[in-house]
C-alpha atoms as a PDB file:
ATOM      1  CA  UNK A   1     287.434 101.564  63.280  1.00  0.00           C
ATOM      2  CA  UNK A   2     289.414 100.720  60.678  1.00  0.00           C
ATOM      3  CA  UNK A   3     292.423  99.684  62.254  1.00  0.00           C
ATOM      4  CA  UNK A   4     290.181  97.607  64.293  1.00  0.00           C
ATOM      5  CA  UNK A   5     288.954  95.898  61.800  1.00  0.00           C
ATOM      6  CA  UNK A   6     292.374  95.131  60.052  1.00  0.00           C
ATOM      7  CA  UNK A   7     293.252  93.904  63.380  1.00  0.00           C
ATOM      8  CA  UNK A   8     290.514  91.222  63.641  1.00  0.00           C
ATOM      9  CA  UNK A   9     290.995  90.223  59.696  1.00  0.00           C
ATOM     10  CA  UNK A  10     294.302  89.218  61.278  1.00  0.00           C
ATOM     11  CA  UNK A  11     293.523  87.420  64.316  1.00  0.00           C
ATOM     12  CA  UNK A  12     293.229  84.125  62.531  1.00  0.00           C
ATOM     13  CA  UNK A  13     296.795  84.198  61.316  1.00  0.00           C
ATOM     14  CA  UNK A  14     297.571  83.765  65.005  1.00  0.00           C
ATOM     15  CA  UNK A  15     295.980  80.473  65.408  1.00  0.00           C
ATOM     16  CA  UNK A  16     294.728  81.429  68.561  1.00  0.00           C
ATOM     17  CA  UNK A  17     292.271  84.084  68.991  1.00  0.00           C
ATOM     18  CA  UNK A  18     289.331  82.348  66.948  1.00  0.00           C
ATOM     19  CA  UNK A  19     286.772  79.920  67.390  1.00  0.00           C
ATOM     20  CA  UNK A  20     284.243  78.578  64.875  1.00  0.00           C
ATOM     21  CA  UNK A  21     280.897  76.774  65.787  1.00  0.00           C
ATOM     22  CA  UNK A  22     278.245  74.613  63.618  1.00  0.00           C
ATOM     23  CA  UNK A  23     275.273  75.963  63.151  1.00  0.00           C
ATOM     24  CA  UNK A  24     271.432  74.766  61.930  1.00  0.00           C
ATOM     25  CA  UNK A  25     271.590  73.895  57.979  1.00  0.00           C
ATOM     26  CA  UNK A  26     268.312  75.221  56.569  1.00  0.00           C
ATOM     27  CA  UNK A  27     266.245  72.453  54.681  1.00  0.00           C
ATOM     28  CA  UNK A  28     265.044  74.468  52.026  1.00  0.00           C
ATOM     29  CA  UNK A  29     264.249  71.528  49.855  1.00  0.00           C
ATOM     30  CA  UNK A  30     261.152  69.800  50.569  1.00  0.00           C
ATOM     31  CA  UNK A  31     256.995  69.774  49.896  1.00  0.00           C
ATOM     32  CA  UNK A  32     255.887  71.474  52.414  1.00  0.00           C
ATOM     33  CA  UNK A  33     252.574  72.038  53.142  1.00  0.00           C
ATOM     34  CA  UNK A  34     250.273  75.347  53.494  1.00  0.00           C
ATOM     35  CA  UNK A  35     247.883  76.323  55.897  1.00  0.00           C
ATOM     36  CA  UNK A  36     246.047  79.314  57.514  1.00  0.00           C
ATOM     37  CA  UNK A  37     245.567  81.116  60.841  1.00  0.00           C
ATOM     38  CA  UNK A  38     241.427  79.757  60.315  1.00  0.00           C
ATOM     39  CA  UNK A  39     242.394  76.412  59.044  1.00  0.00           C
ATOM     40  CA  UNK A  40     245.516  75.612  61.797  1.00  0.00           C
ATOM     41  CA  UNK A  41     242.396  77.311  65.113  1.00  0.00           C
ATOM     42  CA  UNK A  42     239.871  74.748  63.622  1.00  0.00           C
ATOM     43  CA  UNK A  43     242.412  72.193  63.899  1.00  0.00           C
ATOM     44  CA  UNK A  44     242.814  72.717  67.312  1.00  0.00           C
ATOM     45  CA  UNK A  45     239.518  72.856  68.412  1.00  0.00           C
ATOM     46  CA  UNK A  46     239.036  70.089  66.843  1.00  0.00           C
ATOM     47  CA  UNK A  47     241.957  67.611  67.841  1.00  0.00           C
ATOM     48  CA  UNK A  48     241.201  68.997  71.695  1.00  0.00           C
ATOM     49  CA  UNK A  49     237.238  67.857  71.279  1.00  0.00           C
ATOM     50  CA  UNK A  50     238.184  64.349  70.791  1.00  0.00           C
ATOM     51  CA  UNK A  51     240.249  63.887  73.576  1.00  0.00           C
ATOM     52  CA  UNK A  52     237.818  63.934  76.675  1.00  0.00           C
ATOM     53  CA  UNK A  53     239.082  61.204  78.808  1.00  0.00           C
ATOM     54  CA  UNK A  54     242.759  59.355  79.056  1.00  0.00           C
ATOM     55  CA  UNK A  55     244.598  56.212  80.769  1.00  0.00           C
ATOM     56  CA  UNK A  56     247.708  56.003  79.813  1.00  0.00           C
ATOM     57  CA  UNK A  57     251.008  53.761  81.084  1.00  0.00           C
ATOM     58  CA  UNK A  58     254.029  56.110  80.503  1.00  0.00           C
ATOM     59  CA  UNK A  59     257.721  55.569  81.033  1.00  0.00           C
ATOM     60  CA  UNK A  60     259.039  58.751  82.988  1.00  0.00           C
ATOM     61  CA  UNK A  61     262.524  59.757  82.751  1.00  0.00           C
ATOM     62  CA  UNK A  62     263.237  63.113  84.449  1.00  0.00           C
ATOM     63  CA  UNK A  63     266.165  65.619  85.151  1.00  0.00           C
ATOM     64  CA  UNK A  64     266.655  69.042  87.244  1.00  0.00           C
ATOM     65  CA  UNK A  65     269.133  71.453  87.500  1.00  0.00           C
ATOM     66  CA  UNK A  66     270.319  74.185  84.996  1.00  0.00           C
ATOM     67  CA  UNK A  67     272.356  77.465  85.172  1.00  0.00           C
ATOM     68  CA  UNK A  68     270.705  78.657  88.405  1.00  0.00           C
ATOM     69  CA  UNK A  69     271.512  75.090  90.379  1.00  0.00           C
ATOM     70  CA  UNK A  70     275.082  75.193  88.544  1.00  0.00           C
ATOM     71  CA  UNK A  71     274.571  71.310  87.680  1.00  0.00           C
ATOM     72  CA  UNK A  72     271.919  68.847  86.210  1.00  0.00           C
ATOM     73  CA  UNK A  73     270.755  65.760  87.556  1.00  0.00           C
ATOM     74  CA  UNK A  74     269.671  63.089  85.613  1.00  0.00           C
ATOM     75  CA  UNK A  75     267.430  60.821  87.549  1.00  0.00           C
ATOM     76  CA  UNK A  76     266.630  56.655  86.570  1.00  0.00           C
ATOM     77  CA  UNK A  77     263.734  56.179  83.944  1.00  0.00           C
ATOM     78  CA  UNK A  78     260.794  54.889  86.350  1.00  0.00           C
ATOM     79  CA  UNK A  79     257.544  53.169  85.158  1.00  0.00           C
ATOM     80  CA  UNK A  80     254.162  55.507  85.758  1.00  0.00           C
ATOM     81  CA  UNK A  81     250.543  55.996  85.019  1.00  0.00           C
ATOM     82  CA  UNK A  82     248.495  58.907  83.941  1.00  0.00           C
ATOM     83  CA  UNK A  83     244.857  59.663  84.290  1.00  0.00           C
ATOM     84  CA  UNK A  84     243.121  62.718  82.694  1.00  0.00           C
ATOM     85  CA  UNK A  85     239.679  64.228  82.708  1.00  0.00           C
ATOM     86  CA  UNK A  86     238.411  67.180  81.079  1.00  0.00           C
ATOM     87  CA  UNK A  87     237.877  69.946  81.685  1.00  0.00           C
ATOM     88  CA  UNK A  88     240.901  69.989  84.405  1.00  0.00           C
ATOM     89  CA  UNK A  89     241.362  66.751  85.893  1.00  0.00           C
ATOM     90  CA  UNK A  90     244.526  64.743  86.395  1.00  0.00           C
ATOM     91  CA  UNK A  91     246.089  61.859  88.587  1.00  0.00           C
ATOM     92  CA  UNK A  92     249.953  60.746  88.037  1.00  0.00           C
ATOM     93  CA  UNK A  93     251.692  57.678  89.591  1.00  0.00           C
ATOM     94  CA  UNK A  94     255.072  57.052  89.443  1.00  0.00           C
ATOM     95  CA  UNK A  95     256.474  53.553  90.762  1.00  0.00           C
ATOM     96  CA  UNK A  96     260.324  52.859  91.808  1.00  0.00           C
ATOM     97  CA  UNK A  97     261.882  50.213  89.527  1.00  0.00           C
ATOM     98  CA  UNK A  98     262.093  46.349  90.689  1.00  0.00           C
ATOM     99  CA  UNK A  99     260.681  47.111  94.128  1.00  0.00           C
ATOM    100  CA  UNK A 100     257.629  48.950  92.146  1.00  0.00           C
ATOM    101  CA  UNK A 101     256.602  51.122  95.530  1.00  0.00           C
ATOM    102  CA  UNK A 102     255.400  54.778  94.693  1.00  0.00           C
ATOM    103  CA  UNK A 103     257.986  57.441  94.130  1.00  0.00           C
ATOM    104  CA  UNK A 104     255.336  59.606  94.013  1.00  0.00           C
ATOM    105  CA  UNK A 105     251.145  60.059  93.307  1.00  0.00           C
ATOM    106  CA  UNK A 106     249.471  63.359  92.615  1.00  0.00           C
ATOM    107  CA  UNK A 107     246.397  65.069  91.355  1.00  0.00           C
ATOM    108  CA  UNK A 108     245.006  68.039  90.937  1.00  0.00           C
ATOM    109  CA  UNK A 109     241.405  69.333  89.742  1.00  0.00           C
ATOM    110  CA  UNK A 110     241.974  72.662  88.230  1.00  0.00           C
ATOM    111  CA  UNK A 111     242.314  74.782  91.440  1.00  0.00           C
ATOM    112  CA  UNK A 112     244.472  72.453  93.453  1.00  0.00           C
ATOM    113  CA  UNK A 113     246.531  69.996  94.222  1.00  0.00           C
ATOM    114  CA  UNK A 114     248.051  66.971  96.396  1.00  0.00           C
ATOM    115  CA  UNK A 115     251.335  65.180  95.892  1.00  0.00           C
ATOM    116  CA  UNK A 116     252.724  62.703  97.932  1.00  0.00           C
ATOM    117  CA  UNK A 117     256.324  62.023  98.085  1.00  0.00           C
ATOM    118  CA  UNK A 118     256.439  58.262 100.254  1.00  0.00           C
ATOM    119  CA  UNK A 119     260.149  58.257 100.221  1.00  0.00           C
ATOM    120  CA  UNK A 120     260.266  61.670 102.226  1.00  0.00           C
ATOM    121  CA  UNK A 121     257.343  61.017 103.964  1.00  0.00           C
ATOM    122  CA  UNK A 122     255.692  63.802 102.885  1.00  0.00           C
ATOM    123  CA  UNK A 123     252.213  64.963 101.706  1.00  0.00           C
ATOM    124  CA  UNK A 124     252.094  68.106 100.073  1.00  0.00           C
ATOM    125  CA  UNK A 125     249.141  70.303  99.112  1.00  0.00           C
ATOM    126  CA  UNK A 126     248.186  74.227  97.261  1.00  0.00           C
ATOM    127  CA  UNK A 127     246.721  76.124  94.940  1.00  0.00           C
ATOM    128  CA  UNK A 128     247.482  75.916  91.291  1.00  0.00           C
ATOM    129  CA  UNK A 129     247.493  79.559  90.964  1.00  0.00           C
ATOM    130  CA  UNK A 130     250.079  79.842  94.066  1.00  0.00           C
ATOM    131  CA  UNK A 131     253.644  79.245  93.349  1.00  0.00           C
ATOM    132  CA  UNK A 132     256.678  78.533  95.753  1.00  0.00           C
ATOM    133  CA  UNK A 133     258.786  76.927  94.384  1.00  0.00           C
ATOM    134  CA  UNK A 134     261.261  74.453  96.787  1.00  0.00           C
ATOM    135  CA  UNK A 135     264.799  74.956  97.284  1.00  0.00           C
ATOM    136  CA  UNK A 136     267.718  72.302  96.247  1.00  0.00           C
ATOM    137  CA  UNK A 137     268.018  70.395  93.365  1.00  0.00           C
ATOM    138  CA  UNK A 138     265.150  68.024  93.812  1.00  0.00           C
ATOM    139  CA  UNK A 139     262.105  67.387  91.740  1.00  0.00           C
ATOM    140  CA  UNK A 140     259.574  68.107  94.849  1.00  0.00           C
ATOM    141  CA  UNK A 141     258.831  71.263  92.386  1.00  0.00           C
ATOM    142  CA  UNK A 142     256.687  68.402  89.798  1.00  0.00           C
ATOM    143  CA  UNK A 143     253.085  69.795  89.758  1.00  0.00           C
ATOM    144  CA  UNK A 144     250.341  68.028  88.515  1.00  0.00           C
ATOM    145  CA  UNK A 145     249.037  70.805  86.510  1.00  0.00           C
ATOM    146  CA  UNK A 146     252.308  71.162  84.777  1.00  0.00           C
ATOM    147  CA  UNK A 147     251.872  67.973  83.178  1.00  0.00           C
ATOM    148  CA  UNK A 148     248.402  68.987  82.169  1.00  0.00           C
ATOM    149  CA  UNK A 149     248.639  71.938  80.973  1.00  0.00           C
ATOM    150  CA  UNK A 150     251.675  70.392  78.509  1.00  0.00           C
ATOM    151  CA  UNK A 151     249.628  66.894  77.926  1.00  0.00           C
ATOM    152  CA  UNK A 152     246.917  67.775  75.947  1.00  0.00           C
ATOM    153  CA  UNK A 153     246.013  70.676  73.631  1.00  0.00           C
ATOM    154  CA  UNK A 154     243.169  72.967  74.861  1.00  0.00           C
ATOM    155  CA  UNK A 155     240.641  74.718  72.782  1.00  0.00           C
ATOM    156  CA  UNK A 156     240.810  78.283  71.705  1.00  0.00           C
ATOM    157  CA  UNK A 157     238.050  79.915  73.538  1.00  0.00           C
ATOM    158  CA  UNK A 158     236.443  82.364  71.124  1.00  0.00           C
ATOM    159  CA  UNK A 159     234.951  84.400  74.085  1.00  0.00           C
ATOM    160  CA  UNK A 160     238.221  85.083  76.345  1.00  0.00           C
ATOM    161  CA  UNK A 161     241.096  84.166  73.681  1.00  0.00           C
ATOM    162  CA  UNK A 162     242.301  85.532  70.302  1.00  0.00           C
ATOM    163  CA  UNK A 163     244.719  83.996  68.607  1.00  0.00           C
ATOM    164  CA  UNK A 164     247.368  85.385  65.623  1.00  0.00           C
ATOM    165  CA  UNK A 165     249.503  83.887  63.064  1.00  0.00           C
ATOM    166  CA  UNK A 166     253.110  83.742  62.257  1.00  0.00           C
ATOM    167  CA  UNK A 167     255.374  82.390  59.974  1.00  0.00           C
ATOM    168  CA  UNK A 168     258.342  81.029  62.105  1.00  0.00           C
ATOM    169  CA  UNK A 169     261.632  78.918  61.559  1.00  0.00           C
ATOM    170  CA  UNK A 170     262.040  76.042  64.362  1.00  0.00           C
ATOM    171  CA  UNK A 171     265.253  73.894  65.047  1.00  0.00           C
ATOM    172  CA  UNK A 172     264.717  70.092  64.681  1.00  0.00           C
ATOM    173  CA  UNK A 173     266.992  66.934  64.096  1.00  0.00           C
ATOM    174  CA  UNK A 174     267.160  66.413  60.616  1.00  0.00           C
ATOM    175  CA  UNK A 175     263.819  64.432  59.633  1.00  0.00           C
ATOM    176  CA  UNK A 176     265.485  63.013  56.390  1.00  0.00           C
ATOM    177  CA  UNK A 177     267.868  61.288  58.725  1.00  0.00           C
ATOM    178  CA  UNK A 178     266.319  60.545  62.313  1.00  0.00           C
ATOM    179  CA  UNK A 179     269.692  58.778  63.823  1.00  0.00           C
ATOM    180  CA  UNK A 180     271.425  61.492  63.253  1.00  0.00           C
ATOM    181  CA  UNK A 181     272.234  64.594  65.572  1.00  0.00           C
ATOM    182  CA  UNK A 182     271.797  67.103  62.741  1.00  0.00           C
ATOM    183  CA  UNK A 183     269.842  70.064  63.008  1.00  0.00           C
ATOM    184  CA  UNK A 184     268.064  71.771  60.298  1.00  0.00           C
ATOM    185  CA  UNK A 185     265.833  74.811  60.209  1.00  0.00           C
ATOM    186  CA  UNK A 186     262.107  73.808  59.550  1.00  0.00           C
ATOM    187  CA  UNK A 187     259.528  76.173  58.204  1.00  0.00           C
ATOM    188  CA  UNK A 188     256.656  76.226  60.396  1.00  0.00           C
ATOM    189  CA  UNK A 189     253.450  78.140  61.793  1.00  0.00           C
ATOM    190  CA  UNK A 190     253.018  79.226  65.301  1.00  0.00           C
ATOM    191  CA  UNK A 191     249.480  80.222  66.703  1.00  0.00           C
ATOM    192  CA  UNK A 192     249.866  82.970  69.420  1.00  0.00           C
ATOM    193  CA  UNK A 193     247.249  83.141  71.851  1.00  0.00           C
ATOM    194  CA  UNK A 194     246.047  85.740  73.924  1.00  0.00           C
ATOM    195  CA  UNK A 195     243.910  85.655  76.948  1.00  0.00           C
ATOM    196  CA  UNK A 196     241.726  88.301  78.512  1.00  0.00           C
ATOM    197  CA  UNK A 197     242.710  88.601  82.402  1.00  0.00           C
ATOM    198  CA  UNK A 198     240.030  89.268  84.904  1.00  0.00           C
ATOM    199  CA  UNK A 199     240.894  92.956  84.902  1.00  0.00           C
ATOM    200  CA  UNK A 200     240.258  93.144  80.884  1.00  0.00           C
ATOM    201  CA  UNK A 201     243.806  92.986  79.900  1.00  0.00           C
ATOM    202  CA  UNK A 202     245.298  90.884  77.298  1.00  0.00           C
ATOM    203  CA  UNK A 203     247.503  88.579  78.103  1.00  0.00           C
ATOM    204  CA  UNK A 204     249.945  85.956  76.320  1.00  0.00           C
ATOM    205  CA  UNK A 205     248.581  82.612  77.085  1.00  0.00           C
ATOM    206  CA  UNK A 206     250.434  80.523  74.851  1.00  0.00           C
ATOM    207  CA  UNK A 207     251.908  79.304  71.415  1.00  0.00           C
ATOM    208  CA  UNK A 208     250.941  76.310  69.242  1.00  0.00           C
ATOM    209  CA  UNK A 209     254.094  75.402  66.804  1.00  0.00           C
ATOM    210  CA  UNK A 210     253.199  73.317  63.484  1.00  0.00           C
ATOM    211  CA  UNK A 211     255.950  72.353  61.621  1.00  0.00           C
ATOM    212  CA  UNK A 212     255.352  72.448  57.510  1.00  0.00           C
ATOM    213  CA  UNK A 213     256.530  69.268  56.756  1.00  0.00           C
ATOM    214  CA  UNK A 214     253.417  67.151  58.744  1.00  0.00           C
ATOM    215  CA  UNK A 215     251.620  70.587  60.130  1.00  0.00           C
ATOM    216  CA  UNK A 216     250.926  68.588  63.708  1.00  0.00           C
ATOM    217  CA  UNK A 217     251.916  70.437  66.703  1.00  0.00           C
ATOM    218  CA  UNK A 218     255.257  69.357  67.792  1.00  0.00           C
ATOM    219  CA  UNK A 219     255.615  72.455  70.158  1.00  0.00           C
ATOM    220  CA  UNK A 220     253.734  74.437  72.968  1.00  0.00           C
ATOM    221  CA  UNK A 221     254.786  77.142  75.389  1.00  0.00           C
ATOM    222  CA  UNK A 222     252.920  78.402  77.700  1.00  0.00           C
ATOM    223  CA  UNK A 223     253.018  81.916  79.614  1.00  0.00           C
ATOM    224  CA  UNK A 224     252.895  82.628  83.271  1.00  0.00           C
ATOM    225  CA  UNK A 225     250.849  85.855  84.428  1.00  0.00           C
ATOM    226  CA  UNK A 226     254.091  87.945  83.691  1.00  0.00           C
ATOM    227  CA  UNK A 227     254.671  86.856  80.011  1.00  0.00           C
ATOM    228  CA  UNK A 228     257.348  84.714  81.293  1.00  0.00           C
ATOM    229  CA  UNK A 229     257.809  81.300  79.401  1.00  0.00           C
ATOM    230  CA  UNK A 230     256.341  78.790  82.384  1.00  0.00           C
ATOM    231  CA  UNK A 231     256.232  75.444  80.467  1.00  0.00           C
ATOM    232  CA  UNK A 232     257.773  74.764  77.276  1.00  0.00           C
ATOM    233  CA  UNK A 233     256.175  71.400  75.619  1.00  0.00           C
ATOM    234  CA  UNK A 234     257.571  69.552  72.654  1.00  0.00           C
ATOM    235  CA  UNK A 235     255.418  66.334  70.601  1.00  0.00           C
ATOM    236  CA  UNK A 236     257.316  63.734  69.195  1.00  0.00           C
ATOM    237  CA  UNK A 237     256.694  60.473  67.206  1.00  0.00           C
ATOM    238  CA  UNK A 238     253.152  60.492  66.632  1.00  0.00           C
ATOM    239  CA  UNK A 239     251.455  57.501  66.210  1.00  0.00           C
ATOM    240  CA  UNK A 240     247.658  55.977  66.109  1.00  0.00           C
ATOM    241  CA  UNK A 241     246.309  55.518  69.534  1.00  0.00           C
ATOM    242  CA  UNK A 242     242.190  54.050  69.657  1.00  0.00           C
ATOM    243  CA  UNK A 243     242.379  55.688  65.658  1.00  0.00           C
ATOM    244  CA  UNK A 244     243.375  59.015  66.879  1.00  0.00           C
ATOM    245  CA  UNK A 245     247.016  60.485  66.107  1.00  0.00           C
ATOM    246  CA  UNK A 246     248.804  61.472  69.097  1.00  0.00           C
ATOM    247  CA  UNK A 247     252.744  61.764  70.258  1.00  0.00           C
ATOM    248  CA  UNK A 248     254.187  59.038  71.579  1.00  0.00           C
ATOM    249  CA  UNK A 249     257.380  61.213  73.323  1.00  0.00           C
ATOM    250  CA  UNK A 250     256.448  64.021  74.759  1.00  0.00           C
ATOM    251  CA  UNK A 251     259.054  66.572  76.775  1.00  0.00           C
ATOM    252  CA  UNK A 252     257.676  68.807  79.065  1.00  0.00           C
ATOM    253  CA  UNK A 253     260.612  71.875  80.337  1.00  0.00           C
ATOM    254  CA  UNK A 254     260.206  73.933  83.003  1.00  0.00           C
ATOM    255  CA  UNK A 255     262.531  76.638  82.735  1.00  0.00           C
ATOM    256  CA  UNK A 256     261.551  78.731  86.242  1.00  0.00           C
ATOM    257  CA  UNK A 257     262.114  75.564  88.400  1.00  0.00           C
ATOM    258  CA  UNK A 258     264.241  73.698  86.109  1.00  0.00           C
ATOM    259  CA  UNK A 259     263.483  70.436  85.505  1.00  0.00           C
ATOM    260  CA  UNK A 260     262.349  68.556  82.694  1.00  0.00           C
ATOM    261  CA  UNK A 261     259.982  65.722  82.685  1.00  0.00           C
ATOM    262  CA  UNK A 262     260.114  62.963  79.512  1.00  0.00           C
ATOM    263  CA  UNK A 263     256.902  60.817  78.903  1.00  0.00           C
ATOM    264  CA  UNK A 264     256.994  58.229  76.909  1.00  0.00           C
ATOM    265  CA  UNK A 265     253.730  56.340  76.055  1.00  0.00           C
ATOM    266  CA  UNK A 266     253.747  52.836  76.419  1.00  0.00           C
ATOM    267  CA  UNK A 267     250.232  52.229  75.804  1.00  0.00           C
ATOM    268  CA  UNK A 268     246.486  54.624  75.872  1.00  0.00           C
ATOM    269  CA  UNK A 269     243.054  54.317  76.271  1.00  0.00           C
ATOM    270  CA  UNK A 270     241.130  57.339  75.162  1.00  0.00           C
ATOM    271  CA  UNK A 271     237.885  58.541  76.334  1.00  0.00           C
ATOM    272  CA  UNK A 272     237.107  55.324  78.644  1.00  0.00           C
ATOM    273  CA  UNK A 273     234.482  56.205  81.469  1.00  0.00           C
ATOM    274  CA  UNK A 274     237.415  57.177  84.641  1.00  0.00           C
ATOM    275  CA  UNK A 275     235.563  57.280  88.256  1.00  0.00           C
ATOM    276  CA  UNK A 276     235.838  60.244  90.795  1.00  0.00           C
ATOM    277  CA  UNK A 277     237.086  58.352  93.358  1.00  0.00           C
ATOM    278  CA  UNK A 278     240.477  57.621  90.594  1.00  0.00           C
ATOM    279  CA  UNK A 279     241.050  61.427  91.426  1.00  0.00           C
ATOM    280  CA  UNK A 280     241.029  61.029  95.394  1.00  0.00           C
ATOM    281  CA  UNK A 281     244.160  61.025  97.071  1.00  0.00           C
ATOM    282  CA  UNK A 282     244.525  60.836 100.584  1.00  0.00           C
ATOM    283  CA  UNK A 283     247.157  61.973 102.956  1.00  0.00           C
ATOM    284  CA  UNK A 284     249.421  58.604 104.050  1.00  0.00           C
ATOM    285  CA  UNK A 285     248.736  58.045 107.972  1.00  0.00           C
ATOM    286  CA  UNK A 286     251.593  59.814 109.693  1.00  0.00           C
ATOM    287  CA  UNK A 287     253.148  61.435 106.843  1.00  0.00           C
ATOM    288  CA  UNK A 288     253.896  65.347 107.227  1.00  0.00           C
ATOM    289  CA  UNK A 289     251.529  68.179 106.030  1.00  0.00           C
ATOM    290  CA  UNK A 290     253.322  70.609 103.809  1.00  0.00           C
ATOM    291  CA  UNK A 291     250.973  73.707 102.568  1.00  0.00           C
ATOM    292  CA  UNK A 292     251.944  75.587 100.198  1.00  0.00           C
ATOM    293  CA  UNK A 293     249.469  77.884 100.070  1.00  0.00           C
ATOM    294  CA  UNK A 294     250.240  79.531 103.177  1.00  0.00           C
ATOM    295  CA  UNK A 295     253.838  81.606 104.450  1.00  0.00           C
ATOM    296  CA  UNK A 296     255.359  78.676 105.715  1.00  0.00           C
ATOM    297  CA  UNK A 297     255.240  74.975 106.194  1.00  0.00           C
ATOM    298  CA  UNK A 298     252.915  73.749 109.351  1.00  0.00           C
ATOM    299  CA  UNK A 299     254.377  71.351 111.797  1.00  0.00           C
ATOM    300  CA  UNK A 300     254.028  67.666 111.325  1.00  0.00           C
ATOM    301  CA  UNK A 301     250.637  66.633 111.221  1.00  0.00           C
ATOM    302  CA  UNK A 302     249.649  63.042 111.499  1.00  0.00           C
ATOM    303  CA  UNK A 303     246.673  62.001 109.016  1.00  0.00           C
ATOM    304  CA  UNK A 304     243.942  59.615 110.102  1.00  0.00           C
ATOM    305  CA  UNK A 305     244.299  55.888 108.698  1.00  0.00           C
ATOM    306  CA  UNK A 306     242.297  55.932 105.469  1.00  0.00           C
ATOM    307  CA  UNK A 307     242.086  53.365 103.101  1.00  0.00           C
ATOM    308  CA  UNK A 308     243.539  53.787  99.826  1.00  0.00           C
ATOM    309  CA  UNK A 309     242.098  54.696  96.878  1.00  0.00           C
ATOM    310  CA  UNK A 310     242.157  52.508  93.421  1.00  0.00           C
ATOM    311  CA  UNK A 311     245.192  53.917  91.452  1.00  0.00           C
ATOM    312  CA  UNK A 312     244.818  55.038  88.077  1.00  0.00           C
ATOM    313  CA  UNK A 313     245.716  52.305  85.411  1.00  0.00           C
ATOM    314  CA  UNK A 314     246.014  49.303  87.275  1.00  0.00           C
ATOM    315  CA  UNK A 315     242.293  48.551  87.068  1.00  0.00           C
END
C-alpha cells in the first residue's frame, strides 16, 4: 500500500496520468432563510389550493435521447397551449412553426389518455397506470400526465401520505450572477413524501426541494411504483401571474424514456371557468388506432368523421 501510494504521489510528475475537474463552489455566505417540516407542508397545501383551474400559452422546446439511445436530439422550439383542471385534468397542443398545424394534441383525465400525432397519422390511446414505452429516438413517449404530474404542486393528503424533512445541499447556477455558468451549492429543504399503496405499504411518492435563499420549490421528483425516479421537475424564474407567484421556466426530465420537455410561459390565466368539451379529443378520420393498453398495436382502424372540438387557448 505504501508503495502504491508513493507511486500515485508521483504520477503528476509525468504530465500524463492526471486529470483535474471543477467542481460546485459552496455559497456559504448569504441570509438564508429558516423553515420547518409543519411550516414548508402548510405551504404546500396551500400554494396547491389556489391553483384550481389553468390556460396557459407556453413555448415548448424539447429533446430525447441519453446514454441508452447513445445520442440526444434536440428538436425546434414550437409554440403550444396548456389546459388544466383539478383534480386530474389536462389538454396540451402543440403547433408546428410558420405553417402553425398541430404537431401534436393530448389529454388525459386521471386514468387515461389520447394523443394524436397528425404528422404520423396516428391516434394513440392507454391507461395512465400502463406503461410501454416506444422504441427509437422519438418523442411519441410524451404523456399527458407527465406534464401534470410535473406542472403543478399537489397537496399532501393527510389520510394516505406522510411526509419527512431533510436538510439537503442542491446544485444551482450561481444566483449572485445569473449569466454566468457557475455552480454553487445551495442550502435547501426537501419534503419526502410517502404514500400508502393499496396493499398498505408505504411507498415513496415524491420530493418537494426549497432552496434557502427564496424557500419556493424549484425542484420535484417523483417516484414510479418501484422507487425509481419517473419524473424529475425543476421551477425557474418565478414571477406574478393573476397575483399569484408561479415559475415562468419550468423543465420537466424523464429519465426512463429520456426526454426532456422545456415550458416556458408566455402568458396564464388562473382559475377561469374551462368547459368539458376543452378536454374531448377525438380520433382524426382515418388516422391509425394505437392501444397501448393491450399486448400489441391493433391494425389500422379508420375513425368516423367527427367534428372537432374547440382547442384549449384559442378561445
Amino acid at each position: 500500500m505504501v508503495l502504491l501510494l508513493a507511486l500515485l504521489a508521483l504520477l503528476p510528475l509525468g504530465g500524463c496520468l492526471f486529470r483535474t475537474h471543477t467542481v460546485a463552489k459552496r455559497n456559504i455566505a448569504g441570509n438564508y432563510k429558516e423553515s420547518n417540516r409543519d411550516d414548508l407542508i402548510e405551504r404546500i397545501n396551500a400554494e396547491a389550493l389556489k391553483i384550481k383551474t389553468m390556460n396557459a400559452t407556453v413555448d415548448i422546446a424539447a429533446s430525447s435521447g441519453g446514454e441508452k439511445k447513445g445520442k440526444i436530439t434536440d428538436y425546434q422550439e414550437i409554440r403550444g397551449y396548456i389546459l388544466v383542471r383539478k383534480p386530474k385534468d389536462i389538454r396540451m397542443i402543440g403547433l408546428l412553426p410558420v405553417v402553425r398545424n398541430k404537431a401534436f394534441d393530448m389529454v388525459s383525465d386521471g386514468q387515461t389518455f389520447r394523443v394524436s400525432i397528425p404528422a404520423k397519422n396516428r391516434f394513440i390511446v392507454g391507461r395512465n397506470d400502463v406503461t410501454r414505452p416506444a422504441a427509437g429516438q422519438t418523442l411519441d413517449n410524451l404523456r399527458p400526465q407527465h406534464i401534470f404530474d410535473a406542472l403543478l404542486l399537489q397537496e399532501i393528503d393527510p389520510q394516505n401520505e406522510i411526509a419527512a424533512l431533510e436538510s439537503t445541499v442542491e446544485i444551482v447556477n450561481d444566483p449572485k450572477n445569473p449569466k454566468s455558468k457557475t455552480q454553487v451549492q445551495m442550502p435547501s429543504y426537501t419534503i419526502i413524501v410517502f404514500r400508502k399503496s393499496a396493499e398498505g405499504k408505504w411507498l415513496l411518492a415524491r420530493k418537494i426541494v426549497f432552496t434557502r435563499d427564496d424557500l419556493q420549490p424549484h425542484r420535484q421528483i417523483v417516484y414510479d411504483k418501484n422507487g425509481n425516479i419517473a419524473t424529475d421537475a425543476r421551477y425557474d424564474n418565478f414571477q406574478v401571474f393573476d397575483n399569484l407567484l408561479f415559475p415562468s421556466l419550468i423543465t420537466i426530465y424523464r429519465p426512463q424514456e429520456e426526454y426532456t420537455v422545456q415550458l416556458g410561459i408566455v402568458k396564464v390565466k388562473l382559475n377561469e371557468q374551462i368547459r368539458n368539451d376543452q378536454f374531448e379529443l377525438a380520433q382524426p378520420t382515418g388516422s391509425q388506432l394505437l392501444r397501448l393498453d393491450q399486448p400489441a398495436p391493433t391494425a389500422t382502424t379508420p375513425a368516423p368523421a367527427a367534428a372537432k372540438p374547440p382547442g384549449p387557448g384559442l378561445r
